[in-house]
PDB file of N, CA and C in Angstrom:
ATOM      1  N   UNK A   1       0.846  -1.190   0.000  1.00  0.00           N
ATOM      2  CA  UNK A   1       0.000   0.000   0.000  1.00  0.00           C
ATOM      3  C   UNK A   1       0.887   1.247   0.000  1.00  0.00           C
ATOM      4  N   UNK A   2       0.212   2.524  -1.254  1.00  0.00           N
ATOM      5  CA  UNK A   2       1.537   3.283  -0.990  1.00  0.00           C
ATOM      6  C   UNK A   2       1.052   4.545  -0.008  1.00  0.00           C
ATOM      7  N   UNK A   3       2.652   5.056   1.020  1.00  0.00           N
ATOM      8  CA  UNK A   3       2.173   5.891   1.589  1.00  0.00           C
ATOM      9  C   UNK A   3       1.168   7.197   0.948  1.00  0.00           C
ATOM     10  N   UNK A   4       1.058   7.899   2.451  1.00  0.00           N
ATOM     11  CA  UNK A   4       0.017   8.945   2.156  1.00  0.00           C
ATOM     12  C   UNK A   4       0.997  10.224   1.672  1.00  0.00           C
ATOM     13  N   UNK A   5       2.238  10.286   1.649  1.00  0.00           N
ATOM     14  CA  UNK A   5       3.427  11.235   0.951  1.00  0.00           C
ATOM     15  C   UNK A   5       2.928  10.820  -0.553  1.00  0.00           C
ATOM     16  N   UNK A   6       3.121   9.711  -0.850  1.00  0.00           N
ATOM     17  CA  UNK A   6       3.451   9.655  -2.359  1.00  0.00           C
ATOM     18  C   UNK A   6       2.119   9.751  -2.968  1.00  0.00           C
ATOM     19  N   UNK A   7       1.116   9.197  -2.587  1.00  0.00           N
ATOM     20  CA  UNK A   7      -0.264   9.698  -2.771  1.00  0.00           C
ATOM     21  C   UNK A   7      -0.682  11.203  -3.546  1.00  0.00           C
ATOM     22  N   UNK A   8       0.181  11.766  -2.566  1.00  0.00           N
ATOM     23  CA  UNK A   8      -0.126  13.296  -2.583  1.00  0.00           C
ATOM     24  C   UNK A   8       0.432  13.753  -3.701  1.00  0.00           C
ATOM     25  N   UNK A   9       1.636  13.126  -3.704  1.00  0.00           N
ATOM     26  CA  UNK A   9       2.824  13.837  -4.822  1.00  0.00           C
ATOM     27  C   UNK A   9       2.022  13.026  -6.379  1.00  0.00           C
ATOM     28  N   UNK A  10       1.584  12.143  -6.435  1.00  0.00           N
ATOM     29  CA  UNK A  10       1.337  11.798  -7.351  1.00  0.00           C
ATOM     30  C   UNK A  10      -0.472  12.520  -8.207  1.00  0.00           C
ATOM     31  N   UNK A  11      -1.092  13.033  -7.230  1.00  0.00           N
ATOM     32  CA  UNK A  11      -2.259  13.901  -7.245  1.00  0.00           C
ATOM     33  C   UNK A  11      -1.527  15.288  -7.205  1.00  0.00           C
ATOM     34  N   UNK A  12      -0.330  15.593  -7.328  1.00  0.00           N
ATOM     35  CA  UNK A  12       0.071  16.627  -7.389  1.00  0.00           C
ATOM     36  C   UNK A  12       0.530  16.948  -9.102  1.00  0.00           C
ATOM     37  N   UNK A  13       1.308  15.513  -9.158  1.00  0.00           N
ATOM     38  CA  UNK A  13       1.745  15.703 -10.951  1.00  0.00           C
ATOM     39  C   UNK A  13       0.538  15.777 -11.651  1.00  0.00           C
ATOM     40  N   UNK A  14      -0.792  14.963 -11.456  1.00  0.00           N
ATOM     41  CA  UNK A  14      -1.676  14.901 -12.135  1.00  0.00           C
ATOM     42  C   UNK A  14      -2.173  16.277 -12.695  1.00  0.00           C
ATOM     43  N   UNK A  15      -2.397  16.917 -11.322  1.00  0.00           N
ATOM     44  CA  UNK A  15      -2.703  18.543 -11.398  1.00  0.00           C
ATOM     45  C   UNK A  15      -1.828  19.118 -12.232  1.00  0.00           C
ATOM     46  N   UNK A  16      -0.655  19.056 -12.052  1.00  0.00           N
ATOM     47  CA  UNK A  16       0.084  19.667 -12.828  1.00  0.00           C
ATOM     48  C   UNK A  16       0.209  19.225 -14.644  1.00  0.00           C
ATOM     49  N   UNK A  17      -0.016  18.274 -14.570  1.00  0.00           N
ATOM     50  CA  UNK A  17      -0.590  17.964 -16.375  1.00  0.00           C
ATOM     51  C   UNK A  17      -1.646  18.166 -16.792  1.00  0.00           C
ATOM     52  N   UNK A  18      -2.669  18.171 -15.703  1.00  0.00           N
ATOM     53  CA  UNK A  18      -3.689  18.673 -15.779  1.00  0.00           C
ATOM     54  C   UNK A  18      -3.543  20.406 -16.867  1.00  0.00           C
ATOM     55  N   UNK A  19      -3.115  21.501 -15.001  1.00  0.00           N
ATOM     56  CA  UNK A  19      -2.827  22.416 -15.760  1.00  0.00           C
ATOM     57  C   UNK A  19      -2.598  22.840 -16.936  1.00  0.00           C
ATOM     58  N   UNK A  20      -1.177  21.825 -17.336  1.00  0.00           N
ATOM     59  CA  UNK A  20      -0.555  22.145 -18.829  1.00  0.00           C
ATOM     60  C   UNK A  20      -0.904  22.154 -20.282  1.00  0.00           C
ATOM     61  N   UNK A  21      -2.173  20.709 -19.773  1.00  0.00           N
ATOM     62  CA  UNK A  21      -3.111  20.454 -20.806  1.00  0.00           C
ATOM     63  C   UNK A  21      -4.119  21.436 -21.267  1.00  0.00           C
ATOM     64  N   UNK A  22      -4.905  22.015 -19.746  1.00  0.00           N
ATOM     65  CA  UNK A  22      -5.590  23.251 -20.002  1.00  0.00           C
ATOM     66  C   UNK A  22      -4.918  24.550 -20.267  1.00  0.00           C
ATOM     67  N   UNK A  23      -4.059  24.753 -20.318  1.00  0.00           N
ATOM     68  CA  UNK A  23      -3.451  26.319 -20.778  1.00  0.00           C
ATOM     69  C   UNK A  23      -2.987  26.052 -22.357  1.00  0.00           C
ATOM     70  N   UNK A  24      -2.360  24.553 -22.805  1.00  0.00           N
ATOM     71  CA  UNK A  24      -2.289  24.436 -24.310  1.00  0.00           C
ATOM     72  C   UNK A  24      -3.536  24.328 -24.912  1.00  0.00           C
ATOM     73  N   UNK A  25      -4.585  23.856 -24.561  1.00  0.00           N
ATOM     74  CA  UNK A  25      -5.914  23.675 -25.336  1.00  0.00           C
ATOM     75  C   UNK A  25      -6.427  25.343 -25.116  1.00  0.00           C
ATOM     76  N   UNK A  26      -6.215  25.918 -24.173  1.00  0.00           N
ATOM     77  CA  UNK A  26      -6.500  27.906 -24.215  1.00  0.00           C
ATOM     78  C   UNK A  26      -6.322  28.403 -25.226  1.00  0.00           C
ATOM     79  N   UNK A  27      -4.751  27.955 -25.204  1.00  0.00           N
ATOM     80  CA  UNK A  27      -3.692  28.921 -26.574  1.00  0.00           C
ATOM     81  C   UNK A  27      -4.046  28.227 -27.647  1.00  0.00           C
ATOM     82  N   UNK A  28      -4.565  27.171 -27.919  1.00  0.00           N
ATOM     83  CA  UNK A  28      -4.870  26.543 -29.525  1.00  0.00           C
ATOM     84  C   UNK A  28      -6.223  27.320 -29.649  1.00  0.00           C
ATOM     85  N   UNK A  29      -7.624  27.025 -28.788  1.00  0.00           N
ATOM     86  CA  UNK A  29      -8.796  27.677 -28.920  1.00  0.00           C
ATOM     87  C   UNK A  29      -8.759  29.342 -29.025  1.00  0.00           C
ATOM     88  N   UNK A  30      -7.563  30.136 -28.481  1.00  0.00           N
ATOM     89  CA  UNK A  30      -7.411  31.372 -28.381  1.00  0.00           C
ATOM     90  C   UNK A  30      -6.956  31.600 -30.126  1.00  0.00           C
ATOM     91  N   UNK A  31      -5.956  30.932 -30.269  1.00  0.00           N
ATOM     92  CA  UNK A  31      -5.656  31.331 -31.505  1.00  0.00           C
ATOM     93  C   UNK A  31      -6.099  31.044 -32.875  1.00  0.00           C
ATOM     94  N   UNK A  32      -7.073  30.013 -32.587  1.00  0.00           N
ATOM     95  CA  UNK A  32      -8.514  29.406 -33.922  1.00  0.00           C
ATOM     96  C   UNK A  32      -9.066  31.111 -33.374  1.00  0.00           C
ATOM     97  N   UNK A  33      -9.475  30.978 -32.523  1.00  0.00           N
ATOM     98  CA  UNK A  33     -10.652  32.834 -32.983  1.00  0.00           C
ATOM     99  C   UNK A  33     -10.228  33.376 -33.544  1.00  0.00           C
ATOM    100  N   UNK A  34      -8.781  33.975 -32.861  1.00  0.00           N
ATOM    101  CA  UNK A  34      -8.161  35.323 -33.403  1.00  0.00           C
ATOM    102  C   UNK A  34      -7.933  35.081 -34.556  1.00  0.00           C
ATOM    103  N   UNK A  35      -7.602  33.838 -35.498  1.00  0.00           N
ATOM    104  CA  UNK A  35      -7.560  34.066 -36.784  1.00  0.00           C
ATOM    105  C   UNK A  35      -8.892  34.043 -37.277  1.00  0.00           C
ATOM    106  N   UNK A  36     -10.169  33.448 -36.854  1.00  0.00           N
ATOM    107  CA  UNK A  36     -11.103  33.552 -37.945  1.00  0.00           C
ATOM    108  C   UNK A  36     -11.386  34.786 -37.067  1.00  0.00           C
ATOM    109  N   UNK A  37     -11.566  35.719 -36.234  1.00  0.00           N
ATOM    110  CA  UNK A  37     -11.697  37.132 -36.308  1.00  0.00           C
ATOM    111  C   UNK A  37     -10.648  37.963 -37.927  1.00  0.00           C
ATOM    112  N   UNK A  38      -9.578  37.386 -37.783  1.00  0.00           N
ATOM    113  CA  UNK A  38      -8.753  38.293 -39.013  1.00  0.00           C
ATOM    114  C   UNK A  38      -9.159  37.993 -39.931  1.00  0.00           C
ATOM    115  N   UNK A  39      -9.750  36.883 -40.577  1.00  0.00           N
ATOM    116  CA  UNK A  39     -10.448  36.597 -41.529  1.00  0.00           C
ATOM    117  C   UNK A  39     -11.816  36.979 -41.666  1.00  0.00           C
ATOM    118  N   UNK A  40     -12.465  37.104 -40.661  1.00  0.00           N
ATOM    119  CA  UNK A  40     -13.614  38.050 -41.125  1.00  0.00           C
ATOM    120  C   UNK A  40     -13.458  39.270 -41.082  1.00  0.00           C
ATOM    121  N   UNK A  41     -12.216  39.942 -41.137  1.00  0.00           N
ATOM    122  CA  UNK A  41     -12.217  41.420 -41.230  1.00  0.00           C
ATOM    123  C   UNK A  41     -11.424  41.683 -42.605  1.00  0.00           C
TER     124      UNK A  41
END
């Protein structure tokens, strides 16, 4: 059974890919608008 340290640390990386995943899927969805904004102008 693994301790309650590594538990943590491992719900910690998750979060943290978590994060990374959501701020690259931001910047891809951010930058599909801004170009079809430039394209409709």
């Amino acid at each position: 059974m693994a301790a309650e340290g590594e538990e943590k640390e491992e719900g910690e990386v998750r979060s943290s890919l978590t994060m990374e995943t959501v701020a690259v899927a931001r910047q891809v969805i951010e930058n599909h608008y801004r170009a079809q904004m430039k394209h409709i102008q």
